[in-house]
PDB file of N, CA and C in Angstrom:
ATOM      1  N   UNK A   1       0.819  -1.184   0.000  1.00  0.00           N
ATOM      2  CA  UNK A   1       0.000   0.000   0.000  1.00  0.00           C
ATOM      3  C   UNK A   1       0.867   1.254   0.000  1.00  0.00           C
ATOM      4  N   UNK A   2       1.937   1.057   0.788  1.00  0.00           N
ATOM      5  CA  UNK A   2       2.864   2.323   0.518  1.00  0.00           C
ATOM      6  C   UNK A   2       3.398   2.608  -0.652  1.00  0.00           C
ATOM      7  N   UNK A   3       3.653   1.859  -1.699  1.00  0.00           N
ATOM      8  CA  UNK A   3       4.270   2.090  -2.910  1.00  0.00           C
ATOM      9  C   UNK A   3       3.187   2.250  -3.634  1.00  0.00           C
ATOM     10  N   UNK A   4       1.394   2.231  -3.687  1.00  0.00           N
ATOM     11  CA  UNK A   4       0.862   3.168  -4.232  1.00  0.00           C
ATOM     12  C   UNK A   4       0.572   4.352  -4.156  1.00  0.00           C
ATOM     13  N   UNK A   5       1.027   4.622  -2.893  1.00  0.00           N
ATOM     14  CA  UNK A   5       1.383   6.203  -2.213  1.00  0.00           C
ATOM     15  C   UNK A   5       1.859   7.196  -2.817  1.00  0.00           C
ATOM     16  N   UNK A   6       3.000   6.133  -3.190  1.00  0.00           N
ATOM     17  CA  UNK A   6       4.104   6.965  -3.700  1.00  0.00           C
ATOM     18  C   UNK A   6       4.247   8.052  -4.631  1.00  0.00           C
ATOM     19  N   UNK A   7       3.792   7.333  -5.860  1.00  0.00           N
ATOM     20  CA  UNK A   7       3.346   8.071  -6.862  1.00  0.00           C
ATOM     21  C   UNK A   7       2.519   8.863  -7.146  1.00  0.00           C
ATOM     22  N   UNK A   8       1.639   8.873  -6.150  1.00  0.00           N
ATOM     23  CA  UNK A   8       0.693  10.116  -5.950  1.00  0.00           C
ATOM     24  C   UNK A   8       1.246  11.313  -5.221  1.00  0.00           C
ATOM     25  N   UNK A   9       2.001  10.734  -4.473  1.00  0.00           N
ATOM     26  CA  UNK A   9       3.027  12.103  -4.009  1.00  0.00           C
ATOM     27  C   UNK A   9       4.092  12.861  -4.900  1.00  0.00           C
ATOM     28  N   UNK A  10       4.387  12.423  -5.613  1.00  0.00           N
ATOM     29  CA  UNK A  10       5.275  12.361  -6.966  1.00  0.00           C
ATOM     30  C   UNK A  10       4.902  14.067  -7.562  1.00  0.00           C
ATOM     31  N   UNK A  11       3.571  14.082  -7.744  1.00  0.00           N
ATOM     32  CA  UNK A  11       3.006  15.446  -8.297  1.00  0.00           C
ATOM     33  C   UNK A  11       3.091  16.197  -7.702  1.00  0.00           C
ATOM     34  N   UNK A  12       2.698  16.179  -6.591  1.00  0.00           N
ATOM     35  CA  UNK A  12       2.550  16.978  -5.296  1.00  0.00           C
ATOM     36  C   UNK A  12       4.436  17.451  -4.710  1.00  0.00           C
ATOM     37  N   UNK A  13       4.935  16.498  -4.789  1.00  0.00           N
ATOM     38  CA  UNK A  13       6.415  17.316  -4.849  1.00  0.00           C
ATOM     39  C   UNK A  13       6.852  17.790  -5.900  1.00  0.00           C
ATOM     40  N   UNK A  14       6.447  17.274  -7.136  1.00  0.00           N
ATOM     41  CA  UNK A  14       6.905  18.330  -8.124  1.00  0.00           C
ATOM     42  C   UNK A  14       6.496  20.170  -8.621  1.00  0.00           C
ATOM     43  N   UNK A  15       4.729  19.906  -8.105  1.00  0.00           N
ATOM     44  CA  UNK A  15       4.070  21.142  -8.172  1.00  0.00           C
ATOM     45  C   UNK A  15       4.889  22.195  -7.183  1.00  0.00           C
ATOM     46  N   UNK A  16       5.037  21.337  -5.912  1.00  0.00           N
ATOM     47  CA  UNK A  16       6.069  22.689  -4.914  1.00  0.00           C
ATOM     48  C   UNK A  16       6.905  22.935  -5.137  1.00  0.00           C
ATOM     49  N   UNK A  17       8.344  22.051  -6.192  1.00  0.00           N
ATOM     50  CA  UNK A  17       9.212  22.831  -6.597  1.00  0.00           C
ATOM     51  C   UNK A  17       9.229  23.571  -7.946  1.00  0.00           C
ATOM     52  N   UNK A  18       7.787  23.972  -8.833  1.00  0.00           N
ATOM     53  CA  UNK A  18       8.112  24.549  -9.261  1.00  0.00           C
ATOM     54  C   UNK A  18       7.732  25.903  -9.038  1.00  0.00           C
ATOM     55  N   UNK A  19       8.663  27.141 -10.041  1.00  0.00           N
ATOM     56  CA  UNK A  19       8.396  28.562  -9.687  1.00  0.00           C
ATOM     57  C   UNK A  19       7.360  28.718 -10.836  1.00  0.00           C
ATOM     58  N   UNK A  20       7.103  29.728 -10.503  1.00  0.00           N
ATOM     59  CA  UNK A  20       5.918  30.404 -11.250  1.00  0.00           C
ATOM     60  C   UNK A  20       6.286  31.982 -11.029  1.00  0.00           C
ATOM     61  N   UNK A  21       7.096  32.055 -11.296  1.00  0.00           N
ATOM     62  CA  UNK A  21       7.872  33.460 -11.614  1.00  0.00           C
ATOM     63  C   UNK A  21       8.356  34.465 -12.657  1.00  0.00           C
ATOM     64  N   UNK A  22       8.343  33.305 -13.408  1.00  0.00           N
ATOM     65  CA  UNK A  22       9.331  34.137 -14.761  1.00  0.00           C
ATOM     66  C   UNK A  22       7.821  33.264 -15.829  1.00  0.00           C
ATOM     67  N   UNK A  23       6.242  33.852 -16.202  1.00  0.00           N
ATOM     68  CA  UNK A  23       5.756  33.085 -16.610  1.00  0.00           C
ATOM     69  C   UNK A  23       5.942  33.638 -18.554  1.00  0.00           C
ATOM     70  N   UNK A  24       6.469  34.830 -18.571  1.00  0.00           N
ATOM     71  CA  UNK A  24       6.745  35.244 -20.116  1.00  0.00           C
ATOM     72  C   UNK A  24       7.958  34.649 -20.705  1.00  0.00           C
ATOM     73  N   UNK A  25       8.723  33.947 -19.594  1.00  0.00           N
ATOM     74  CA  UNK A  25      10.286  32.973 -20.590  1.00  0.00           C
ATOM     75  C   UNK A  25       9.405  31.753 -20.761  1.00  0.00           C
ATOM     76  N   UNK A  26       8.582  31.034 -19.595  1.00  0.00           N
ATOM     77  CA  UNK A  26       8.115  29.754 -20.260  1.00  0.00           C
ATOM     78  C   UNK A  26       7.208  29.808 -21.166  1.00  0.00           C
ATOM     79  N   UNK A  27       6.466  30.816 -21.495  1.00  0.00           N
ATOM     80  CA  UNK A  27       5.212  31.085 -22.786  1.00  0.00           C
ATOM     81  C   UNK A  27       6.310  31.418 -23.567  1.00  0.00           C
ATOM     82  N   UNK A  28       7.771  32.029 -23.751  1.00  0.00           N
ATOM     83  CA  UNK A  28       8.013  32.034 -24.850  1.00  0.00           C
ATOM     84  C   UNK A  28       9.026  30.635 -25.221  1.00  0.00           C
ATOM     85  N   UNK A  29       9.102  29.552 -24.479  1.00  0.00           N
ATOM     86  CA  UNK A  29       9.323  28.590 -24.590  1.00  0.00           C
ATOM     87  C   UNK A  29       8.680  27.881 -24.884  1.00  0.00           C
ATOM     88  N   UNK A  30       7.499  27.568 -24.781  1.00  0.00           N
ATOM     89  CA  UNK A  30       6.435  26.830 -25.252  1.00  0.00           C
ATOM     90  C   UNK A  30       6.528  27.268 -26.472  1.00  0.00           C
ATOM     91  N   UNK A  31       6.429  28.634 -26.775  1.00  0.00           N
ATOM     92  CA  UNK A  31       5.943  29.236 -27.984  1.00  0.00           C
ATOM     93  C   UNK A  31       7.214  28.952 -29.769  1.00  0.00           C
ATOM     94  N   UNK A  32       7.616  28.813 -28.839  1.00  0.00           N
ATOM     95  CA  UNK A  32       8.914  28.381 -29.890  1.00  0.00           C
ATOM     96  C   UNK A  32       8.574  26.897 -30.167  1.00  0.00           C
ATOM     97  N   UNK A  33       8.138  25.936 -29.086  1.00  0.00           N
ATOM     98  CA  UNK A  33       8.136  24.590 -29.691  1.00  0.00           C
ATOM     99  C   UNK A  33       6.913  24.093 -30.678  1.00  0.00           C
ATOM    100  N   UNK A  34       6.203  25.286 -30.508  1.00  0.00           N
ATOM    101  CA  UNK A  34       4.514  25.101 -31.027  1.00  0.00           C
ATOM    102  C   UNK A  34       4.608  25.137 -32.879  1.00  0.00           C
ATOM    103  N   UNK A  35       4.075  24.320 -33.498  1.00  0.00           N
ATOM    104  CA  UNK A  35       4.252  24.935 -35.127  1.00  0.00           C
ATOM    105  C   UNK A  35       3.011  25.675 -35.327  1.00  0.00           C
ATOM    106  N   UNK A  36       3.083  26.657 -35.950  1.00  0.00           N
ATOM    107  CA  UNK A  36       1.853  27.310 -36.051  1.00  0.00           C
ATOM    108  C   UNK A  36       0.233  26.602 -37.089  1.00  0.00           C
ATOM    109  N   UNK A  37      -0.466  26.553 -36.834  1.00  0.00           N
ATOM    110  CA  UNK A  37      -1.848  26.048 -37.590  1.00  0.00           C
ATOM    111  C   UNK A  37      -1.748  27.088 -38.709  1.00  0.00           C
ATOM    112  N   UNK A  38      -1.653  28.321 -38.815  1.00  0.00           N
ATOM    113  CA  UNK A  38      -2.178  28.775 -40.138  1.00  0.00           C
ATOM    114  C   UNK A  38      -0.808  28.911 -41.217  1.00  0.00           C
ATOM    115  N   UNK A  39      -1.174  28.779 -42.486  1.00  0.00           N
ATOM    116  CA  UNK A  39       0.326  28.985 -42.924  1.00  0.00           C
ATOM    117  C   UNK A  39       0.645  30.024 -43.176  1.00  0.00           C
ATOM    118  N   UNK A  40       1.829  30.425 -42.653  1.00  0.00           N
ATOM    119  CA  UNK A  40       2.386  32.330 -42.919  1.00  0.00           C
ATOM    120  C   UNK A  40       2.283  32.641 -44.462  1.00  0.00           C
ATOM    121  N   UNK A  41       1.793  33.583 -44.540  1.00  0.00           N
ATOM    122  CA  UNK A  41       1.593  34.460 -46.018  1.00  0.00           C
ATOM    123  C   UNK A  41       2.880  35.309 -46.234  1.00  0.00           C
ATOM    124  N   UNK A  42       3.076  34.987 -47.710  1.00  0.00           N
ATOM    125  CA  UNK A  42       4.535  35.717 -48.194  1.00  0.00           C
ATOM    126  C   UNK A  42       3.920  36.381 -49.160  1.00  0.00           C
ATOM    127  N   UNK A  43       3.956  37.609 -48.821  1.00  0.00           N
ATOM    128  CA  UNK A  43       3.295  38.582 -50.331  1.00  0.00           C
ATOM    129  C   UNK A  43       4.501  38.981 -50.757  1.00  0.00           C
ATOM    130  N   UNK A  44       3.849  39.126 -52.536  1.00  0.00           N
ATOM    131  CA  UNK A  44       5.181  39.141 -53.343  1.00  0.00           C
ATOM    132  C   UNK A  44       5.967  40.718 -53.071  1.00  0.00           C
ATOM    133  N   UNK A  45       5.490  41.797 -52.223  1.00  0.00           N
ATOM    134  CA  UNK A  45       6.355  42.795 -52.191  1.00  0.00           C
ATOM    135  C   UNK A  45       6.924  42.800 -50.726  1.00  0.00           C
ATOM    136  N   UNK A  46       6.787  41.360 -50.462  1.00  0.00           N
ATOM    137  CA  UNK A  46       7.408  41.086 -48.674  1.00  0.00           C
ATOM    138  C   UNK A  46       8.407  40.436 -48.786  1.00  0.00           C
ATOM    139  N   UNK A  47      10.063  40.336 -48.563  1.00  0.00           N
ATOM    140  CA  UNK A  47      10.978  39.519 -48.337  1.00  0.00           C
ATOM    141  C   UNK A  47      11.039  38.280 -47.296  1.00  0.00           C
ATOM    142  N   UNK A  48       9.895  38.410 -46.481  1.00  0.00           N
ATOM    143  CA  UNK A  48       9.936  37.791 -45.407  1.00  0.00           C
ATOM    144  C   UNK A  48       8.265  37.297 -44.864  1.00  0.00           C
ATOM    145  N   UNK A  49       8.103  35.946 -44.208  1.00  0.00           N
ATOM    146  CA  UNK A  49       6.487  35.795 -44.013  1.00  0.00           C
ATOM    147  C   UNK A  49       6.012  36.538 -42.867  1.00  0.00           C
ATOM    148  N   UNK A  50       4.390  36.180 -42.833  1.00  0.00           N
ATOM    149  CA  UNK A  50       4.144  37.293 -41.970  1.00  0.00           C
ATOM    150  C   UNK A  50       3.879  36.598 -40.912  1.00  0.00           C
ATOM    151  N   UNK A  51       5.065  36.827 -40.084  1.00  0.00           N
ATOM    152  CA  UNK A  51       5.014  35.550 -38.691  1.00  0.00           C
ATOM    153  C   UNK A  51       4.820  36.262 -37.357  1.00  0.00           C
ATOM    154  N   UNK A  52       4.704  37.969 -37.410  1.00  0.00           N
ATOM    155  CA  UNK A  52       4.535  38.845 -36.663  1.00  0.00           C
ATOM    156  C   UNK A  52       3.372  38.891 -35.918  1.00  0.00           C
ATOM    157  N   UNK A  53       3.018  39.355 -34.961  1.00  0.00           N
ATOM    158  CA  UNK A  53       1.401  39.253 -34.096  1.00  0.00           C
ATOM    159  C   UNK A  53       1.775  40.567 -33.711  1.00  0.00           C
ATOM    160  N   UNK A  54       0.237  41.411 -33.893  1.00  0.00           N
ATOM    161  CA  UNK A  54       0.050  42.228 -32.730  1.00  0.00           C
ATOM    162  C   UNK A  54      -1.681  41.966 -32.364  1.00  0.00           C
ATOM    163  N   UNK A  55      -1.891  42.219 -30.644  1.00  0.00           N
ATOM    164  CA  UNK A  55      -3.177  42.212 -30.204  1.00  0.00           C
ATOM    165  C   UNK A  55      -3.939  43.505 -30.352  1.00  0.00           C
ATOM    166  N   UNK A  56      -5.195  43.431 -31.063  1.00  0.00           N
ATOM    167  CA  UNK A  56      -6.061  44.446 -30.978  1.00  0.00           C
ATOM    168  C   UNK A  56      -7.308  43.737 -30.109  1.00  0.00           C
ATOM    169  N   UNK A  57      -7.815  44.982 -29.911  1.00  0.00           N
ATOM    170  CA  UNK A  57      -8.546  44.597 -28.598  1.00  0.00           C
ATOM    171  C   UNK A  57     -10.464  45.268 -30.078  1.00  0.00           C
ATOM    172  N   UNK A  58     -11.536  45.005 -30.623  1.00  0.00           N
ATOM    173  CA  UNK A  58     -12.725  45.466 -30.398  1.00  0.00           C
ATOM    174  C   UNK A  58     -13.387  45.048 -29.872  1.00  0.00           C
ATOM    175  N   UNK A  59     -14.839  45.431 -30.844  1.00  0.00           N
ATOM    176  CA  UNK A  59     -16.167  45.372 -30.027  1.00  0.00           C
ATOM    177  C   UNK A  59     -16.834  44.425 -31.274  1.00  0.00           C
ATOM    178  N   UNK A  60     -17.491  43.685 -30.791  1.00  0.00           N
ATOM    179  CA  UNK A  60     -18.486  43.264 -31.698  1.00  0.00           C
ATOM    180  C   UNK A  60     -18.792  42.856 -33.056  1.00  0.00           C
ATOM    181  N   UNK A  61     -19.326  44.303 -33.180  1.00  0.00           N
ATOM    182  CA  UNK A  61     -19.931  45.133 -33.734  1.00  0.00           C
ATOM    183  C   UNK A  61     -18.671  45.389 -35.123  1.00  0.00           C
ATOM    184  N   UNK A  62     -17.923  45.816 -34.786  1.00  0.00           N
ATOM    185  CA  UNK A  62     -16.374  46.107 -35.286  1.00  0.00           C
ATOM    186  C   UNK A  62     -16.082  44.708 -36.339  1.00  0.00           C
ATOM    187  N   UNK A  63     -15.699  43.811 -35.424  1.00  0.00           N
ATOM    188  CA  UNK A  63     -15.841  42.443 -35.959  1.00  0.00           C
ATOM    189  C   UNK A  63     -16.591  42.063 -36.389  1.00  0.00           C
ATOM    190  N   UNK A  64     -17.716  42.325 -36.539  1.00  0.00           N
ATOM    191  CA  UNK A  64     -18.185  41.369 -37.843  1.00  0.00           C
ATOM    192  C   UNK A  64     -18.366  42.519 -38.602  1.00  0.00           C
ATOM    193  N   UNK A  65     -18.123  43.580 -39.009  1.00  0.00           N
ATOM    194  CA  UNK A  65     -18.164  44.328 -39.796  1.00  0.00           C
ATOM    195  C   UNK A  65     -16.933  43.963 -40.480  1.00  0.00           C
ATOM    196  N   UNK A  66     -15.970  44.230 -40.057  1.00  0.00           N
ATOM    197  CA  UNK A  66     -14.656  43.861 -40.766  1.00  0.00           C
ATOM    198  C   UNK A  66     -14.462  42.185 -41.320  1.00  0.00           C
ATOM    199  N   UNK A  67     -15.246  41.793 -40.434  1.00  0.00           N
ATOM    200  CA  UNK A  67     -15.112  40.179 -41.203  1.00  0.00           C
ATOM    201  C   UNK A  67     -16.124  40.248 -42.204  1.00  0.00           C
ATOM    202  N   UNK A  68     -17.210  41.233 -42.450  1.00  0.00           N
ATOM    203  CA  UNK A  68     -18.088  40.742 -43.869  1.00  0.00           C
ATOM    204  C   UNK A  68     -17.707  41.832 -44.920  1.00  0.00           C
ATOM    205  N   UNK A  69     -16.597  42.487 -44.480  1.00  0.00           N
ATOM    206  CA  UNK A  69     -15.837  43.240 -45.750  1.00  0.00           C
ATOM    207  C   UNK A  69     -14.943  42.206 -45.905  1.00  0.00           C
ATOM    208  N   UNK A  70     -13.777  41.387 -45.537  1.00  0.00           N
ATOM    209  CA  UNK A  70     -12.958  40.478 -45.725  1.00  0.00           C
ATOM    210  C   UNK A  70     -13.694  39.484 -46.409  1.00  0.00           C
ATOM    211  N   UNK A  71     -14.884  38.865 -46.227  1.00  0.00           N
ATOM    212  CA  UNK A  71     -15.324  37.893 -47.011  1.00  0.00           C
ATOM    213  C   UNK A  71     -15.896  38.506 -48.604  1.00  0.00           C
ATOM    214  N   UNK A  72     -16.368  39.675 -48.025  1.00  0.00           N
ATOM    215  CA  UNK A  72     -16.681  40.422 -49.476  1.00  0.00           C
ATOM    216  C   UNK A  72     -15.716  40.850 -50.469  1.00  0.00           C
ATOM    217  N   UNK A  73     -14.285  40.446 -49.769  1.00  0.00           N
ATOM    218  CA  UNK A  73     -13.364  40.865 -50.698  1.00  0.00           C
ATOM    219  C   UNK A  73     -12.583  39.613 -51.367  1.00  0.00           C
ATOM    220  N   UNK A  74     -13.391  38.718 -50.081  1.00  0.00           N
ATOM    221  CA  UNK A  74     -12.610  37.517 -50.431  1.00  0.00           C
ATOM    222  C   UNK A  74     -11.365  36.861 -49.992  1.00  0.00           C
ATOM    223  N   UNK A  75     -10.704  37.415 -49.090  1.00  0.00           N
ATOM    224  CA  UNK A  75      -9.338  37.264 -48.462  1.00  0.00           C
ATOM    225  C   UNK A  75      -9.602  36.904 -46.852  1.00  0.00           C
ATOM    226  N   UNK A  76      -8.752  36.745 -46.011  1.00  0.00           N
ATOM    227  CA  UNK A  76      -8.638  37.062 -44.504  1.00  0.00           C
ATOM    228  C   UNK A  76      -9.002  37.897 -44.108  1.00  0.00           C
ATOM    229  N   UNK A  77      -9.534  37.335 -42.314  1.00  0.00           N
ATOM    230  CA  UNK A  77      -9.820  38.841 -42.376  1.00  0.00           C
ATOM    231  C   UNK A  77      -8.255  39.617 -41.605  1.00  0.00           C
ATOM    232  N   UNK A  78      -7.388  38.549 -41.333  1.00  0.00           N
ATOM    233  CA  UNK A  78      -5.719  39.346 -41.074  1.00  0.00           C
ATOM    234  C   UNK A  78      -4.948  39.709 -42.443  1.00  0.00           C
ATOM    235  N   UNK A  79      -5.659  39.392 -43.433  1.00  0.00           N
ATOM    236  CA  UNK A  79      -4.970  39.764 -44.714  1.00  0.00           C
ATOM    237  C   UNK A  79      -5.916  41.536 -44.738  1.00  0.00           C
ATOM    238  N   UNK A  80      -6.972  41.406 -44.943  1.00  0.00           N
ATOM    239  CA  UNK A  80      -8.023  42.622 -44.803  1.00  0.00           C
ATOM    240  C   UNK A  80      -7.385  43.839 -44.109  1.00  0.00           C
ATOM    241  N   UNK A  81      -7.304  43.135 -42.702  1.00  0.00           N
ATOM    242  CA  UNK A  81      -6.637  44.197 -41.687  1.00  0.00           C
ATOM    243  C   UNK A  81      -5.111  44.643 -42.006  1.00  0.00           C
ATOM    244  N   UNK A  82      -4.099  43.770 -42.600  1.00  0.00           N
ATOM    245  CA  UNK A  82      -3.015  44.057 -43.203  1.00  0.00           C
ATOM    246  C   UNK A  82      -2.864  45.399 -44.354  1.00  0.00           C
ATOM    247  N   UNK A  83      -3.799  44.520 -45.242  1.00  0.00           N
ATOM    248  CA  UNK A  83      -3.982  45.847 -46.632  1.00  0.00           C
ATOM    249  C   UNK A  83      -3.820  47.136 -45.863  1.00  0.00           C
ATOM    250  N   UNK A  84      -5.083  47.072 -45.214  1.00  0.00           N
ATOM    251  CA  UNK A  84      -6.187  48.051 -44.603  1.00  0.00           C
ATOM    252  C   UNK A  84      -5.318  49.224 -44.102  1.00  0.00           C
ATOM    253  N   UNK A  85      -4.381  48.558 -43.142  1.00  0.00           N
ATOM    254  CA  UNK A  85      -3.411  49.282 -42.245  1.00  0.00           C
ATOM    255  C   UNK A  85      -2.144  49.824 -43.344  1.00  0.00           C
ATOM    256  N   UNK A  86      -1.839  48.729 -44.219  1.00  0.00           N
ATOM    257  CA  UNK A  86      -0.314  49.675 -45.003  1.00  0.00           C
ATOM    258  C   UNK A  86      -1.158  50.587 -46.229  1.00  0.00           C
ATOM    259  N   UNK A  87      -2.168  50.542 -46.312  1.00  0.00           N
ATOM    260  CA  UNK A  87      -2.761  51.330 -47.136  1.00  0.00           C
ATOM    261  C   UNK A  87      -2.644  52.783 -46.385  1.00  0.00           C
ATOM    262  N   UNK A  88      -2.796  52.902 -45.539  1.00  0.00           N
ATOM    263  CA  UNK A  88      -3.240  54.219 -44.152  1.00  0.00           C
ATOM    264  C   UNK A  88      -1.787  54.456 -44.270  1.00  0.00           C
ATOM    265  N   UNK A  89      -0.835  53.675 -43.890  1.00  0.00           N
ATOM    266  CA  UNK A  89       0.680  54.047 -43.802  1.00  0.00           C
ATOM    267  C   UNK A  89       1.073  54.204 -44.793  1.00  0.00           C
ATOM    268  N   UNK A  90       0.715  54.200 -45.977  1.00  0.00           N
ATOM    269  CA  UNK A  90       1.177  54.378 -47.482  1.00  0.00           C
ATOM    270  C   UNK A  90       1.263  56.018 -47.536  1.00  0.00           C
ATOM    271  N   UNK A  91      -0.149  56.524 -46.845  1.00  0.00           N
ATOM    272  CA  UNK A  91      -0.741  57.373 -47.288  1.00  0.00           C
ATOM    273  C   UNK A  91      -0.417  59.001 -46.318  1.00  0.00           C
ATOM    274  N   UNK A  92       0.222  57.947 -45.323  1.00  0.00           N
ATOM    275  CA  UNK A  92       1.020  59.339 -44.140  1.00  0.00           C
ATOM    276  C   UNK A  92       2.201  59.104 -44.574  1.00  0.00           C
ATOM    277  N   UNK A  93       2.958  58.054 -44.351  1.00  0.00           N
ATOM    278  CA  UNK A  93       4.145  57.994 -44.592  1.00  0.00           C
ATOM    279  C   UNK A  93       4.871  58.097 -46.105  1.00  0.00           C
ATOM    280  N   UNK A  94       4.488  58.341 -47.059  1.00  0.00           N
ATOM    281  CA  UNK A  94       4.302  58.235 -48.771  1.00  0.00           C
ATOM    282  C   UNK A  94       4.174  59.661 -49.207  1.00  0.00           C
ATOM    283  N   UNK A  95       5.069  60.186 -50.116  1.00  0.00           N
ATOM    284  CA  UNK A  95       4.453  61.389 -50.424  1.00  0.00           C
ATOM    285  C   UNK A  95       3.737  61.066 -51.417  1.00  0.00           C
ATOM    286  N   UNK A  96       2.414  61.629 -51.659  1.00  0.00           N
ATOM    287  CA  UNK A  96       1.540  60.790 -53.169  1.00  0.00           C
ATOM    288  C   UNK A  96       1.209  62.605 -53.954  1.00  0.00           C
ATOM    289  N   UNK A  97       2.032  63.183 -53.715  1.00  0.00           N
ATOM    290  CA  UNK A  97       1.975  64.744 -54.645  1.00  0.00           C
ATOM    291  C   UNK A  97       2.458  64.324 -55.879  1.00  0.00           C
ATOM    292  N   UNK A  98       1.591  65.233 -57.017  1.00  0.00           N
ATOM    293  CA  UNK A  98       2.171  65.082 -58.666  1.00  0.00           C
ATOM    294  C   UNK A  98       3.663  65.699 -58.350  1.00  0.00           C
ATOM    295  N   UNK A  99       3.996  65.010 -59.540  1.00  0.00           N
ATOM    296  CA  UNK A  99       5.513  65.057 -60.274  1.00  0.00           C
ATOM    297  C   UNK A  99       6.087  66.668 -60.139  1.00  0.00           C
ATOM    298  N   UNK A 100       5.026  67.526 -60.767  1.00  0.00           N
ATOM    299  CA  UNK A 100       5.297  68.609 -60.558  1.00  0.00           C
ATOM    300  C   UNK A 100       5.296  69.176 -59.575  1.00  0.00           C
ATOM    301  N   UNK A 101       5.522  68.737 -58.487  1.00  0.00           N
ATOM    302  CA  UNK A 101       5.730  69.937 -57.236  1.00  0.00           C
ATOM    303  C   UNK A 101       7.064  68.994 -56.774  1.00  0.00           C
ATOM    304  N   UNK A 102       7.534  68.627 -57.312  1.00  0.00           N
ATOM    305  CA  UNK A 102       8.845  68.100 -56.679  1.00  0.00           C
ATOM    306  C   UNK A 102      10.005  68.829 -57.478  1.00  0.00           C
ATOM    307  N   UNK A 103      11.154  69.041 -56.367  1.00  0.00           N
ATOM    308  CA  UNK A 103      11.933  69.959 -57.048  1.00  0.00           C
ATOM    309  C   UNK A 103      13.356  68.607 -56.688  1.00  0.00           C
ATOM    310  N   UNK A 104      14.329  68.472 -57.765  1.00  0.00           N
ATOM    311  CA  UNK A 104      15.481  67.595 -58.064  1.00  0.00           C
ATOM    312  C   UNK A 104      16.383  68.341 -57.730  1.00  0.00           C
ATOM    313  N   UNK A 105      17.380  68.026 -57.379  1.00  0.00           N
ATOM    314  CA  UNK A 105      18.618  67.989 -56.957  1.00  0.00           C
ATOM    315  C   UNK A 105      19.706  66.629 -57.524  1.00  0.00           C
ATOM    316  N   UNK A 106      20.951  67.145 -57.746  1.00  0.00           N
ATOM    317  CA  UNK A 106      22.145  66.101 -57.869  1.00  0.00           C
ATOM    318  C   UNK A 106      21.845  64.873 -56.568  1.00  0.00           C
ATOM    319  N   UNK A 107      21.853  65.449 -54.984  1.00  0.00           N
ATOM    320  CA  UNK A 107      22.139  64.545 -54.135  1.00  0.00           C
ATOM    321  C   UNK A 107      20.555  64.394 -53.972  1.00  0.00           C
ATOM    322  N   UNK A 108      19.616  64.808 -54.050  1.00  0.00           N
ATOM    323  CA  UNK A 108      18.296  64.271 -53.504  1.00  0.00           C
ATOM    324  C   UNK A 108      16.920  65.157 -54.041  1.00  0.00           C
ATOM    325  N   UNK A 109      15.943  64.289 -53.510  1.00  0.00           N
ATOM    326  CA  UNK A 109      14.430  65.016 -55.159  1.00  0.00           C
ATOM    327  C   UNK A 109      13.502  65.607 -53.055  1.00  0.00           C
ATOM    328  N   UNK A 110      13.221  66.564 -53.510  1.00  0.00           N
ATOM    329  CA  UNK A 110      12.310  66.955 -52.410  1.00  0.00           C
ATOM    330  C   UNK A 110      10.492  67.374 -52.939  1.00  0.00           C
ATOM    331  N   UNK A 111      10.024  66.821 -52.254  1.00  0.00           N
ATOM    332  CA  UNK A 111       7.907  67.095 -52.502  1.00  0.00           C
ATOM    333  C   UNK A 111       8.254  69.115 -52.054  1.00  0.00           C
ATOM    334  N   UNK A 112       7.799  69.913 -52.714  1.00  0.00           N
ATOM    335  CA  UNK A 112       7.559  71.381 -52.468  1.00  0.00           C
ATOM    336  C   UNK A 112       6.348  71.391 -51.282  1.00  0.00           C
ATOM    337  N   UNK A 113       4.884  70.335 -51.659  1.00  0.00           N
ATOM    338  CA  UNK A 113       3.813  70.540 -50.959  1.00  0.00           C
ATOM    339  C   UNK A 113       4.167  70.262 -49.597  1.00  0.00           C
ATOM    340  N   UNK A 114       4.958  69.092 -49.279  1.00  0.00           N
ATOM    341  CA  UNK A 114       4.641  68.125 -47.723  1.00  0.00           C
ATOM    342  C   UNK A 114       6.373  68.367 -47.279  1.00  0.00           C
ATOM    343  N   UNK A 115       7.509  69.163 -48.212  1.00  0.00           N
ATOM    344  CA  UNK A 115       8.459  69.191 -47.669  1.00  0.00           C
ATOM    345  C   UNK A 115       9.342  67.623 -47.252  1.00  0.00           C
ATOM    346  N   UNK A 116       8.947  66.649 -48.119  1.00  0.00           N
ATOM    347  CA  UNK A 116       9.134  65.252 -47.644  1.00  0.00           C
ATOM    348  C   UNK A 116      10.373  65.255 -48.788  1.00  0.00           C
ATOM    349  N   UNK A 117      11.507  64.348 -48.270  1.00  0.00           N
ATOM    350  CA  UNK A 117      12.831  64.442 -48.739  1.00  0.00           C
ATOM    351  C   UNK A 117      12.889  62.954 -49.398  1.00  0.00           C
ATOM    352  N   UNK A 118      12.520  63.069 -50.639  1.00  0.00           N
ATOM    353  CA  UNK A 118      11.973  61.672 -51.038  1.00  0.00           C
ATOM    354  C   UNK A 118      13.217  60.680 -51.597  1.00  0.00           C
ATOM    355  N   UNK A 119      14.269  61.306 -52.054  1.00  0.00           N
ATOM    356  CA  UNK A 119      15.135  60.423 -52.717  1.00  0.00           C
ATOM    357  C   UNK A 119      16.810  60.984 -52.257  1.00  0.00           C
ATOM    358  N   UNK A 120      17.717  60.115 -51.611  1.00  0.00           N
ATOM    359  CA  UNK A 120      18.930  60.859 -51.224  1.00  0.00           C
ATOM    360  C   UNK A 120      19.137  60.895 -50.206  1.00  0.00           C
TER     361      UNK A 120
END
């Protein structure tokens, strides 16, 4: 009877020595051994897949709105939200002024409208 004891104690000393301290090195240990379920997307103006995460937090409401534009477009809806977002960053970060308001230089071409130092 004592040696079925045993092994039930087995857990019970292992649970007390472990820490539960450092719980973002073992999630990123786990996380490394895990293969991912979806397969990373390589778009052809990307050198690299898209193996990146960030958390957004909505509502609802939000979500399924954005998921019945993604199906209406036909894609993901993390492909959707991808476009969606470098489209917006295209459009701050991008100078999109005609040809003609840019003034050239030997070392570099500058936008006249947005003052953006586009080439150089």
């Amino acid at each position: 009877m004592n040696q079925e004891n045993e092994p039930m104690n087995e857990p019970v000393a292992l649970s007390q020595n472990i820490q539960v301290d450092n719980i973002e090195a073992a999630m990123e240990k786990v996380s490394k051994a895990i293969k991912p379920t979806m397969p990373q997307v390589i778009r052809e103006e990307d050198d690299a897949p898209a193996d990146k995460q960030i958390l957004i937090r909505i509502n609802d409401s939000d979500r399924e709105r954005w998921k019945l534009a993604a199906d209406k477009m036909d894609i993901s809806m993390s492909a959707f939200i991808r476009e969606t977002v470098n489209a917006q960053v295209s459009n701050i970060l991008d100078c999109s002024h005609p040809i003609n308001l840019r003034r050239y230089y030997p070392w570099a071409e500058f936008c006249l409208k947005c003052n953006m130092r586009l080439r150089g």
